[in-house]
Protein backbone atom coordinates (compact mmCIF):
# COMPACT_ATOMS: atom_id res chain seq x y z
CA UNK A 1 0.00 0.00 0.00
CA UNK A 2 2.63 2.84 1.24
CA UNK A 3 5.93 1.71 -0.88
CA UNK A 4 8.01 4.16 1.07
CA UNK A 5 7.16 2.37 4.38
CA UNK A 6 9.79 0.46 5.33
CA UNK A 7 12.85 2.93 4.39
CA UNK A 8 11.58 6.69 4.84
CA UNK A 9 8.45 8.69 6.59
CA UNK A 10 5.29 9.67 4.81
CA UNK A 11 6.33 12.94 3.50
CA UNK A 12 8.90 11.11 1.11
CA UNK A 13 5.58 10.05 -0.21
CA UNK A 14 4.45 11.66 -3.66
CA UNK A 15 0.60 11.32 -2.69
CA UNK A 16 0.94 11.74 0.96
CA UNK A 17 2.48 15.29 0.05
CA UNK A 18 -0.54 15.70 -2.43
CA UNK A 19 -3.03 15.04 0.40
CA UNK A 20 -0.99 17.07 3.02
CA UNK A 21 -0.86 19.93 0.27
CA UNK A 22 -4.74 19.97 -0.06
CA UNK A 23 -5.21 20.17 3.74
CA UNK A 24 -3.26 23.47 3.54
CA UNK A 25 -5.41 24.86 1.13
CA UNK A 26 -8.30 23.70 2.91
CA UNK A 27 -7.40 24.43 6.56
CA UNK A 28 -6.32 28.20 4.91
CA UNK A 29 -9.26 28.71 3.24
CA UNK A 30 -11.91 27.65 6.51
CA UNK A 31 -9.92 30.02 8.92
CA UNK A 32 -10.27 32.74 6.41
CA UNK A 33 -13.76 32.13 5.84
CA UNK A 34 -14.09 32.04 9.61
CA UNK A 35 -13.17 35.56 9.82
CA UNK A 36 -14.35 37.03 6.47
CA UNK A 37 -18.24 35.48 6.82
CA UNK A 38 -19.46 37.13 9.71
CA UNK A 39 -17.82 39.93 8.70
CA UNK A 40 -19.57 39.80 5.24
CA UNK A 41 -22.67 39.94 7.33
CA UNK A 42 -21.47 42.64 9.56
CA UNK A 43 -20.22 45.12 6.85
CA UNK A 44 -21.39 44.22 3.72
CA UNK A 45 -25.41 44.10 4.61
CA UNK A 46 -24.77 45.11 8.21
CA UNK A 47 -26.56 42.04 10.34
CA UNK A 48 -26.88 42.03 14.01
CA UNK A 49 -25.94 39.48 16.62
CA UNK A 50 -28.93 37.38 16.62
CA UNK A 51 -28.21 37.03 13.00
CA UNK A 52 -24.19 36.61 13.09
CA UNK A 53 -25.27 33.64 15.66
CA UNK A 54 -27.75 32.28 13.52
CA UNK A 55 -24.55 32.21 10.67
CA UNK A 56 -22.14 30.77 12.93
CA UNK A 57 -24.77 27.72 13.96
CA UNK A 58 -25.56 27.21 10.49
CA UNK A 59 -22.04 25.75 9.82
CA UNK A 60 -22.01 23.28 12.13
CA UNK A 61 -25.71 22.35 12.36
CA UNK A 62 -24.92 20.43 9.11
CA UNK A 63 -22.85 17.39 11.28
CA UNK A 64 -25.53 17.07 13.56
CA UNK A 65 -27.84 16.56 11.11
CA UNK A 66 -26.54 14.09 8.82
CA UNK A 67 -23.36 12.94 10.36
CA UNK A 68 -24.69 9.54 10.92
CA UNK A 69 -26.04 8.91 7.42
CA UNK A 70 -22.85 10.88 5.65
CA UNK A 71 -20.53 7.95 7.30
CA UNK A 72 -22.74 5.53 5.42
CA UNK A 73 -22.74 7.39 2.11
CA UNK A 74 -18.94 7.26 2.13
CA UNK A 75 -18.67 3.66 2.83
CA UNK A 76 -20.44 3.40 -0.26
CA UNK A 77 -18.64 5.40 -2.27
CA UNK A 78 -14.60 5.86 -3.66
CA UNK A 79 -13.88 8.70 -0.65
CA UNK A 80 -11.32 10.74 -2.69
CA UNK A 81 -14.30 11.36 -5.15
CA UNK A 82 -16.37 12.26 -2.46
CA UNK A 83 -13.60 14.55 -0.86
CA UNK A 84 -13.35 16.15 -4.64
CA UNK A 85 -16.98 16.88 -5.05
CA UNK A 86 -17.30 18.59 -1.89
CA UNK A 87 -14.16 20.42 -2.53
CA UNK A 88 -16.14 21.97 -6.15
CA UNK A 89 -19.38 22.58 -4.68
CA UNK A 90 -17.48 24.70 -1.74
CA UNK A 91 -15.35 26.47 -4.20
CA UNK A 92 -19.25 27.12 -6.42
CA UNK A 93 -20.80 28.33 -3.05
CA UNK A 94 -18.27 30.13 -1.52
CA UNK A 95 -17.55 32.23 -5.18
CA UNK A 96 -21.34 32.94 -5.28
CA UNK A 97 -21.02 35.43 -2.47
CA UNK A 98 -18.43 38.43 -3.98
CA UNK A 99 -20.82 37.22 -7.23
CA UNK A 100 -24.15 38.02 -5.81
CA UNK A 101 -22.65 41.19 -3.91
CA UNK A 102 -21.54 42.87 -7.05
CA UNK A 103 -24.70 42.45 -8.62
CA UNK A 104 -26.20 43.72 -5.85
CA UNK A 105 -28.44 40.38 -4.67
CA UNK A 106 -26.43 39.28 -1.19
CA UNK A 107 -28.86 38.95 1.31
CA UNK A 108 -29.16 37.44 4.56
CA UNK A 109 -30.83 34.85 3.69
CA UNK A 110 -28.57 33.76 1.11
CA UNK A 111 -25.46 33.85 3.25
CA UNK A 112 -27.51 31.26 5.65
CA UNK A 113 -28.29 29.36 2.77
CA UNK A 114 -24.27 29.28 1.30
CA UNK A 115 -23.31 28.30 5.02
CA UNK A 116 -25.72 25.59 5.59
CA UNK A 117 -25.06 23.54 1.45
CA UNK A 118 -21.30 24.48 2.55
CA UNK A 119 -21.50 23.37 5.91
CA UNK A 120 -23.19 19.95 4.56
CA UNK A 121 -20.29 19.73 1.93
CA UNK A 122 -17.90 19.63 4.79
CA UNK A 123 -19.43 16.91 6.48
CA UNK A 124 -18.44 14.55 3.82
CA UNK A 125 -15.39 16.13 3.33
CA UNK A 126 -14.37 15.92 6.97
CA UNK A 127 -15.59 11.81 7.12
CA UNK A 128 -13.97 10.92 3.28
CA UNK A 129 -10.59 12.84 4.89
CA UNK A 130 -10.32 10.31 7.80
CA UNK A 131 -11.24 7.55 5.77
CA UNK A 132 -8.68 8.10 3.34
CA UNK A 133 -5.35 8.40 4.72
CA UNK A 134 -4.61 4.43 5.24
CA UNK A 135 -5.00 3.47 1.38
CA UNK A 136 -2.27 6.17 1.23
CA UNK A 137 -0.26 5.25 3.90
CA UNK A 138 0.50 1.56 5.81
CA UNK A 139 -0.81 1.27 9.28
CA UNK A 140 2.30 1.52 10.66
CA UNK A 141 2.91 4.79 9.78
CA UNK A 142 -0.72 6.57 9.97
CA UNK A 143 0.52 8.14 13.34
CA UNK A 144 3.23 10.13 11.43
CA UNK A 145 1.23 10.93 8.82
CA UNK A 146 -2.02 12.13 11.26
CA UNK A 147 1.05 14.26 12.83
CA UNK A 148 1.94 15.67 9.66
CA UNK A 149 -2.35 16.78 9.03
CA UNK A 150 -2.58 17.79 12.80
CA UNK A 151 0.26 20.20 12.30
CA UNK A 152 -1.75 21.80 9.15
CA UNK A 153 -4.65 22.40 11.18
CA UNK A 154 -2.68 24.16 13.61
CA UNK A 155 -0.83 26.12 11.54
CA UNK A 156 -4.34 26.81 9.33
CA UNK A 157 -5.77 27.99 12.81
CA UNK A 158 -2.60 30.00 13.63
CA UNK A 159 -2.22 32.05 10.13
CA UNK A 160 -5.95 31.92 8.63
CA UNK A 161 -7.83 33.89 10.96
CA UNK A 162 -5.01 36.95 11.01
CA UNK A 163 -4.93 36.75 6.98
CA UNK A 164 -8.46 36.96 6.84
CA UNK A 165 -8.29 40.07 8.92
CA UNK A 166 -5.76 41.48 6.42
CA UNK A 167 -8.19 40.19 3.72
CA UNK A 168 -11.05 41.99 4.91
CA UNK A 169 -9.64 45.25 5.20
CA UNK A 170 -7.37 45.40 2.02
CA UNK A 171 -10.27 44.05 -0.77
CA UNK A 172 -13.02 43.94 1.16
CA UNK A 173 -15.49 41.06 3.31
CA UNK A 174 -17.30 39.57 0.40
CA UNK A 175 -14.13 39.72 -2.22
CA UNK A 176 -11.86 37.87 0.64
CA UNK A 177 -14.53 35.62 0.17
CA UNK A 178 -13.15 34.34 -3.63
CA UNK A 179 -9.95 33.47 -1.68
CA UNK A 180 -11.59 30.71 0.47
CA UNK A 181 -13.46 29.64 -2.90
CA UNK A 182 -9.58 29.36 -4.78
CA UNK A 183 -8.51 27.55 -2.17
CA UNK A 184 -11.11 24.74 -2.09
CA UNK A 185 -10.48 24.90 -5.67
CA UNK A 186 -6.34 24.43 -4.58
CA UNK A 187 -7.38 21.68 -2.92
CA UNK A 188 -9.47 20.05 -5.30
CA UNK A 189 -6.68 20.46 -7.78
CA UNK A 190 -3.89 18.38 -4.99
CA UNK A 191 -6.66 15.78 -4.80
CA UNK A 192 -7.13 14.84 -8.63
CA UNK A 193 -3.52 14.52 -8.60
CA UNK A 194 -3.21 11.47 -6.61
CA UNK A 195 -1.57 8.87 -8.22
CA UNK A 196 -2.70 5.97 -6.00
CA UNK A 197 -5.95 4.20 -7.59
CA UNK A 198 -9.33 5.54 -5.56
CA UNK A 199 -10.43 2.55 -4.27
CA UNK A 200 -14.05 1.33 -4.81
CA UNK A 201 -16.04 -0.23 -2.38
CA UNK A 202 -17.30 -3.92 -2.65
CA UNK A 203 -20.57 -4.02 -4.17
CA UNK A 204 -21.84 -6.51 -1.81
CA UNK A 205 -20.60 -4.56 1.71
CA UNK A 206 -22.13 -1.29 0.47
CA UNK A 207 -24.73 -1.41 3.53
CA UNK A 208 -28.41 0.17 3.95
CA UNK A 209 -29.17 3.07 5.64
CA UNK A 210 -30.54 2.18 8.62
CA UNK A 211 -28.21 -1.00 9.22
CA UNK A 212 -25.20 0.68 8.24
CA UNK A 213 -25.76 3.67 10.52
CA UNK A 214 -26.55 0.77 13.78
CA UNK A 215 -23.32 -1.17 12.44
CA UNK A 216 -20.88 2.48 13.48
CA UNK A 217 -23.36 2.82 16.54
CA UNK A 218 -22.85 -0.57 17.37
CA UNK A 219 -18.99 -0.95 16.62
CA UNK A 220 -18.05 2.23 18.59
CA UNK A 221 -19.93 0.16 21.39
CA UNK A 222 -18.51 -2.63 21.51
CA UNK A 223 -15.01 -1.66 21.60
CA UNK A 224 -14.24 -0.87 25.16
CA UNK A 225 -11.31 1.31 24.43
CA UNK A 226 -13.05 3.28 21.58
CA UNK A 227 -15.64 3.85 24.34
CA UNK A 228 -13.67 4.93 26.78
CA UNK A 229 -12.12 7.45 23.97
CA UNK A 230 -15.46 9.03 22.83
CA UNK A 231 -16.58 9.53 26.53
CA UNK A 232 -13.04 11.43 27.30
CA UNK A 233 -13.01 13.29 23.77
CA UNK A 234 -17.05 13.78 25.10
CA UNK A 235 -16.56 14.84 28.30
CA UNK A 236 -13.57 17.49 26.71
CA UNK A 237 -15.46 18.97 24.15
CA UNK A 238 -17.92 19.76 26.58
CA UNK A 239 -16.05 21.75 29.10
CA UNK A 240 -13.71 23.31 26.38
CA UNK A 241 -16.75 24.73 24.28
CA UNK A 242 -17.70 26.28 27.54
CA UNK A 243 -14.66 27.81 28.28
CA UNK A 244 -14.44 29.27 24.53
CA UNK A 245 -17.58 30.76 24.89
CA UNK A 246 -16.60 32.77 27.64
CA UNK A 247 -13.21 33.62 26.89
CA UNK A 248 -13.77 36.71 24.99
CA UNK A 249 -16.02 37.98 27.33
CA UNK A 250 -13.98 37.08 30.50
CA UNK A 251 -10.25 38.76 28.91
CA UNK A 252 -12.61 41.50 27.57
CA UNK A 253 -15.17 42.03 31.02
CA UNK A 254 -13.46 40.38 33.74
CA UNK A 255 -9.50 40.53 33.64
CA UNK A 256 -10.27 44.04 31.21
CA UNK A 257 -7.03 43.48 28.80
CA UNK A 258 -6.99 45.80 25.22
CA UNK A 259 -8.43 44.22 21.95
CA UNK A 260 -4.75 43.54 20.69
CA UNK A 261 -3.81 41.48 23.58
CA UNK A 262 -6.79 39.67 23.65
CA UNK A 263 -6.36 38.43 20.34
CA UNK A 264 -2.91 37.53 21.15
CA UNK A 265 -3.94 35.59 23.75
CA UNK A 266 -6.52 34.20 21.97
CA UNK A 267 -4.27 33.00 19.31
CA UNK A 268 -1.56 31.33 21.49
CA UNK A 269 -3.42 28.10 21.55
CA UNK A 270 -2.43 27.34 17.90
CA UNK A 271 1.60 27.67 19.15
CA UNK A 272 0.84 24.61 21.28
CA UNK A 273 -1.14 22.93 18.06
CA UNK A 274 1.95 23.27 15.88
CA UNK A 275 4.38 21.96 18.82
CA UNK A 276 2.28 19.06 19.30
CA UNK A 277 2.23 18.67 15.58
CA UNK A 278 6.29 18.89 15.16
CA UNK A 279 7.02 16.76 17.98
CA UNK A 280 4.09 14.03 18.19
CA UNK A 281 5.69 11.82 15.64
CA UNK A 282 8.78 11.85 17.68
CA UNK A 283 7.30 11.12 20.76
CA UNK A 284 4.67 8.51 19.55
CA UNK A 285 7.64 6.57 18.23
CA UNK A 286 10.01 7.05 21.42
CA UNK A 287 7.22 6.12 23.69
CA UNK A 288 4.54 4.31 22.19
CA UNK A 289 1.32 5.51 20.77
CA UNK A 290 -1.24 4.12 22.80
CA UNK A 291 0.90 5.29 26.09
CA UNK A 292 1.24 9.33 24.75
CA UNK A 293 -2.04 9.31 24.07
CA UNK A 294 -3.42 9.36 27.87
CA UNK A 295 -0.29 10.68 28.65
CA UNK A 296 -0.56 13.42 27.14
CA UNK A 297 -4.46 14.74 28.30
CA UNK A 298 -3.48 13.28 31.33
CA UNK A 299 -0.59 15.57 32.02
CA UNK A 300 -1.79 18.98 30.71
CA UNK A 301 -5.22 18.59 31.98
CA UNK A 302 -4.12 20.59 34.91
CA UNK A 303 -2.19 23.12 33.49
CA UNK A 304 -5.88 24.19 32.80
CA UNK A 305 -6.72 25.45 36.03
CA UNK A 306 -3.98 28.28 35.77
CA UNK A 307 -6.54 29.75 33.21
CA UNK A 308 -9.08 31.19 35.24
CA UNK A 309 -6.45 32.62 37.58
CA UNK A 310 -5.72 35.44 35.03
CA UNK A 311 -5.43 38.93 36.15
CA UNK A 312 -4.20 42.05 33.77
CA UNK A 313 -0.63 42.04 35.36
CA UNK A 314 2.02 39.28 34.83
CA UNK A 315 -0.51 36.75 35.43
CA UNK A 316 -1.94 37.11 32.02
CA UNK A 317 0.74 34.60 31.12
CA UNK A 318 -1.04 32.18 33.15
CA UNK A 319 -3.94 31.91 29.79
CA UNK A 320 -1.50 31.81 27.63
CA UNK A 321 0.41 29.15 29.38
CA UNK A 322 -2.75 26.77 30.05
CA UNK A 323 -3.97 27.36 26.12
CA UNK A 324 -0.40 26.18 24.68
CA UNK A 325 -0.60 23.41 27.29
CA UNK A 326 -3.97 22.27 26.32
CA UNK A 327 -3.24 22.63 22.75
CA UNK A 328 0.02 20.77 23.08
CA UNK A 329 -2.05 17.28 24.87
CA UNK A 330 -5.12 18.10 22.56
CA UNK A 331 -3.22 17.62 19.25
CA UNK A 332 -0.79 14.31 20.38
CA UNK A 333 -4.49 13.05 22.06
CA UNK A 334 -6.18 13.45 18.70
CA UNK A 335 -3.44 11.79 16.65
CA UNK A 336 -3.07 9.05 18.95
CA UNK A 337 -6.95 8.52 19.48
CA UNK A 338 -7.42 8.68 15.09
CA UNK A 339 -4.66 6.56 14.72
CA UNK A 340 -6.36 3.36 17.11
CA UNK A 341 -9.66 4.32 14.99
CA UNK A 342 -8.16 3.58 11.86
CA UNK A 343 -6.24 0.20 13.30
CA UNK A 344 -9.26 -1.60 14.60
CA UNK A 345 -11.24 -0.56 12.27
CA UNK A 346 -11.84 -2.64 9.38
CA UNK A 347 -11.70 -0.59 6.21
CA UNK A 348 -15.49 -0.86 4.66
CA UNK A 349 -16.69 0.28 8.33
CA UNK A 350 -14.49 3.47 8.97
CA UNK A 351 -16.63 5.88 7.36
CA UNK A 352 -19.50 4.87 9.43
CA UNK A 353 -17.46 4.68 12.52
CA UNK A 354 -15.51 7.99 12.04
CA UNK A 355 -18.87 9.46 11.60
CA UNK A 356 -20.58 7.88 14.49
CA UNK A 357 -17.59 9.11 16.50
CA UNK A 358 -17.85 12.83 15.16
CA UNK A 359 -21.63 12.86 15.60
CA UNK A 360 -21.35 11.98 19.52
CA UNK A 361 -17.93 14.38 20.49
CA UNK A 362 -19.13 17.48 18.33
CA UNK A 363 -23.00 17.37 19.70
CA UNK A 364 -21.63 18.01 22.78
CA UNK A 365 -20.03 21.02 21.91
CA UNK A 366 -23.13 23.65 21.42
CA UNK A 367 -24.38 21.89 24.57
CA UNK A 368 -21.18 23.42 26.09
CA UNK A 369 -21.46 26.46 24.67
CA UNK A 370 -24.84 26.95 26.26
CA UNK A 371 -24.13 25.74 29.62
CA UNK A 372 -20.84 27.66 29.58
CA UNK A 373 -23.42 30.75 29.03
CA UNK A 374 -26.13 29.83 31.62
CA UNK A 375 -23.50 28.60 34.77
CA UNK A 376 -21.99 32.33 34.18
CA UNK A 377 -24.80 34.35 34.40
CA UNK A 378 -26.10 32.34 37.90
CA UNK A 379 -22.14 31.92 39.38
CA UNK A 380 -19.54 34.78 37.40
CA UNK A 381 -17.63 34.12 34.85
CA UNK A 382 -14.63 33.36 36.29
CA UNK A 383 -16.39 31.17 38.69
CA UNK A 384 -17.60 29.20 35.91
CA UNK A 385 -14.00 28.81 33.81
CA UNK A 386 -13.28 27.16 37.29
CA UNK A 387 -16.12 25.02 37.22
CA UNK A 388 -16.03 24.01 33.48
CA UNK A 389 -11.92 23.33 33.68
CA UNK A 390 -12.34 21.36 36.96
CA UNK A 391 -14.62 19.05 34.59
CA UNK A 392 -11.94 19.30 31.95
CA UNK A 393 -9.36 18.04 34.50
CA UNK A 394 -11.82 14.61 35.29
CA UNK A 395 -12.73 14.29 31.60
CA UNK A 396 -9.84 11.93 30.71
CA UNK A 397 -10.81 9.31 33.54
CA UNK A 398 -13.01 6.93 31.26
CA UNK A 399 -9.18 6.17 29.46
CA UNK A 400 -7.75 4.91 32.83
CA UNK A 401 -10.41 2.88 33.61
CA UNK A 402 -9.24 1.37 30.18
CA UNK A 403 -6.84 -0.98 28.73
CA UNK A 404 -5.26 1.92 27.25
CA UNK A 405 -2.85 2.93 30.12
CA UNK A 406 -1.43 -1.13 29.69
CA UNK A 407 -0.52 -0.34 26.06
CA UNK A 408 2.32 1.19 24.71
CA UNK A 409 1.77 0.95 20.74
CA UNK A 410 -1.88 0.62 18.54
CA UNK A 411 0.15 -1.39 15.85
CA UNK A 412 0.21 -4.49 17.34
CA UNK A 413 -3.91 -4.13 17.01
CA UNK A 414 -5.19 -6.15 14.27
CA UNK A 415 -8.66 -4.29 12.45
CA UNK A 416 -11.50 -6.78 13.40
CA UNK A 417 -13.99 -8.67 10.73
């Protein structure tokens, strides 16, 4: 499957590099478009919060929706296709935007409409991405190369949003808009130019609806340790959507810092995204990757708590310092946790399971959101970063109650039948 295997690491491959070079298009073009939307409601036909909230939901509703059936679809179907066809109707919907705004037809309601179709393009994207990687790679190197993608991300997250912000106010909201579009179209370009055949799925384990969607149910059940990984990953989500709910508002209200640092602060996360991207394939193979990846939750859960003991004096280090941290254990978590995912998981089920998995971790995340909201208006909102990062500090107990913490390395694991 991955002829440089045995003598070099993924990026001497030809179509990893392909695939690595359409995540940066991607990952560039969705933190752009995370800045430049809103602000295409904002500025260009001058929306107000409910509505900018009602945008924001809209691009995530999509998952919850049809997460469960998407993982089916894409069992069905060759996933680089499917990956390709969501990156052209992206690049259509997103170009639509600076179109309809010059002919003077952006409305509203149109921008909810491009964000929901564009949202639901993602979805498959997102499920076809994690389902690809081991016909491009052998098993024994998918935690390198889930490294190598978690180290995009980061770096997406890190430069995206302050491009878009350069974007904006250079050409315009709604013209920074064709840059997200180009770079879906970047990425559809990388994708088409994959050597490796697109595999097809056997006719006769293309599976219904219904049963396909209880098979991923059922398989993430089953496994003990996958369990005990959605509950933590769960459990995280939760607390962490809390606390980014409220960490404008408690940097802005509460410790009273200037925009500038705020966003500074706010940005420092990604730093600890790209470290745990640069050094997770070091550490995975130095230590194991089933041990770093309760290690590493397990050891920067508490750096967590030195977040809500900011103040606007040196102790502002203290968020920056617990947002690196977290970052750091998220990413080397999230590589180690895809990488058992796509071990035990035979090949014709890992759309559905991927999907199942996404479904359950991301619904918790609005859920967070709004209790972050409601605990701070009862208790403060400092009070409730300490409530929400005590919870984040217990989330990764399901893994110790494991087998995980006996296990150094996944790739012993053999996919089940």
């Amino acid at each position: 499957m991955d002829p440089y295997a045995m003598t070099t690491g993924v990026l001497r491959n030809p179509d990893f590099l392909r695939f690595l070079s359409s995540h940066v298009a991607n990952e560039l073009g969705a933190n752009i478009s995370r800045v430049a939307l809103p602000l295409v409601a904002v500025l260009a036909l001058h929306a107000g919060p409910l509505e900018v909230g009602v945008l924001s939901a809209l691009q995530t509703a999509a998952f919850l929706a049809i997460g469960l059936p998407a993982g089916v679809w894409v069992d069905r179907l060759r996933r680089r296709r499917v990956m390709v066809t969501s990156d052209l109707v992206r690049c259509l919907l997103l170009a639509s935007i600076p179109v309809s705004d010059a002919l003077g037809l952006l409305s509203v309601g149109m921008l909810y409409v491009v964000a929901l179709l564009a949202g639901t393009a993602q979805v498959f994207n997102d499920v076809a991405d994690q389902t690809y990687l081991p016909e491009l790679v052998s098993r024994d190197r998918l935690s390198d190369g889930n490294s190598k993608l978690e180290f995009v991300r980061s770096s997406g997250s890190l430069a995206g949003p302050s491009l878009g912000g350069a974007l904006v106010q250079l050409i315009g909201a709604s013209r920074t808009m064709l840059a997200t579009a180009l770079a879906a179209l970047g990425s559809l370009v990388f994708l088409s130019a994959i050597k490796t055949p697109d595999q097809a799925p056997v006719a006769e384990e293309r599976p219904r609806m219904r049963q396909g969607i209880a098979e991923g149910l059922g398989f993430v059940w089953r496994d003990r340790l996958l369990r005990a990984i959605v509950a933590t990953t769960a459990a995280t989500n939760l607390s962490l959507s809390a606390v980014v709910s409220l960490s404008v508002l408690f940097l802005a209200d509460v410790v009273r810092l200037p925009p500038g640092l705020i966003g500074v602060m706010l940005m420092s996360g990604a730093v600890g995204g790209l470290l745990g991207g640069l050094t997770g394939s070091r550490l995975f193979s130095r230590y194991g990757t089933a041990r770093m990846t309760w290690l590493a939750i397990a050891v920067t859960s508490p750096f967590g708590l030195l977040l809500p003991m900011t103040q606007a004096d040196w102790r502002v280090a203290f968020f920056a310092i617990a947002s690196i941290a977290l970052s750091w254990g998220a990413i080397i978590y999230n590589v180690g946790q895809l990488t058992y995912r796509q071990t035990v998981t035979p090949e014709r089920m890992l759309g559905r399971v991927n999907a199942t998995v996404r479904f359950i971790v991301w619904g918790t995340m609005p859920l967070g959101a709004l209790l972050g909201g409601i605990v701070a208006q009862h208790i403060g909102v400092r009070e409730a970063l300490w409530v929400f990062m005590g919870a984040r500090l217990l989330s990764f107990l399901p893994l110790m109650f494991s087998p995980l913490p006996r296990l150094r390395d996944f790739s012993q694991i053999q996919a089940k039948s």
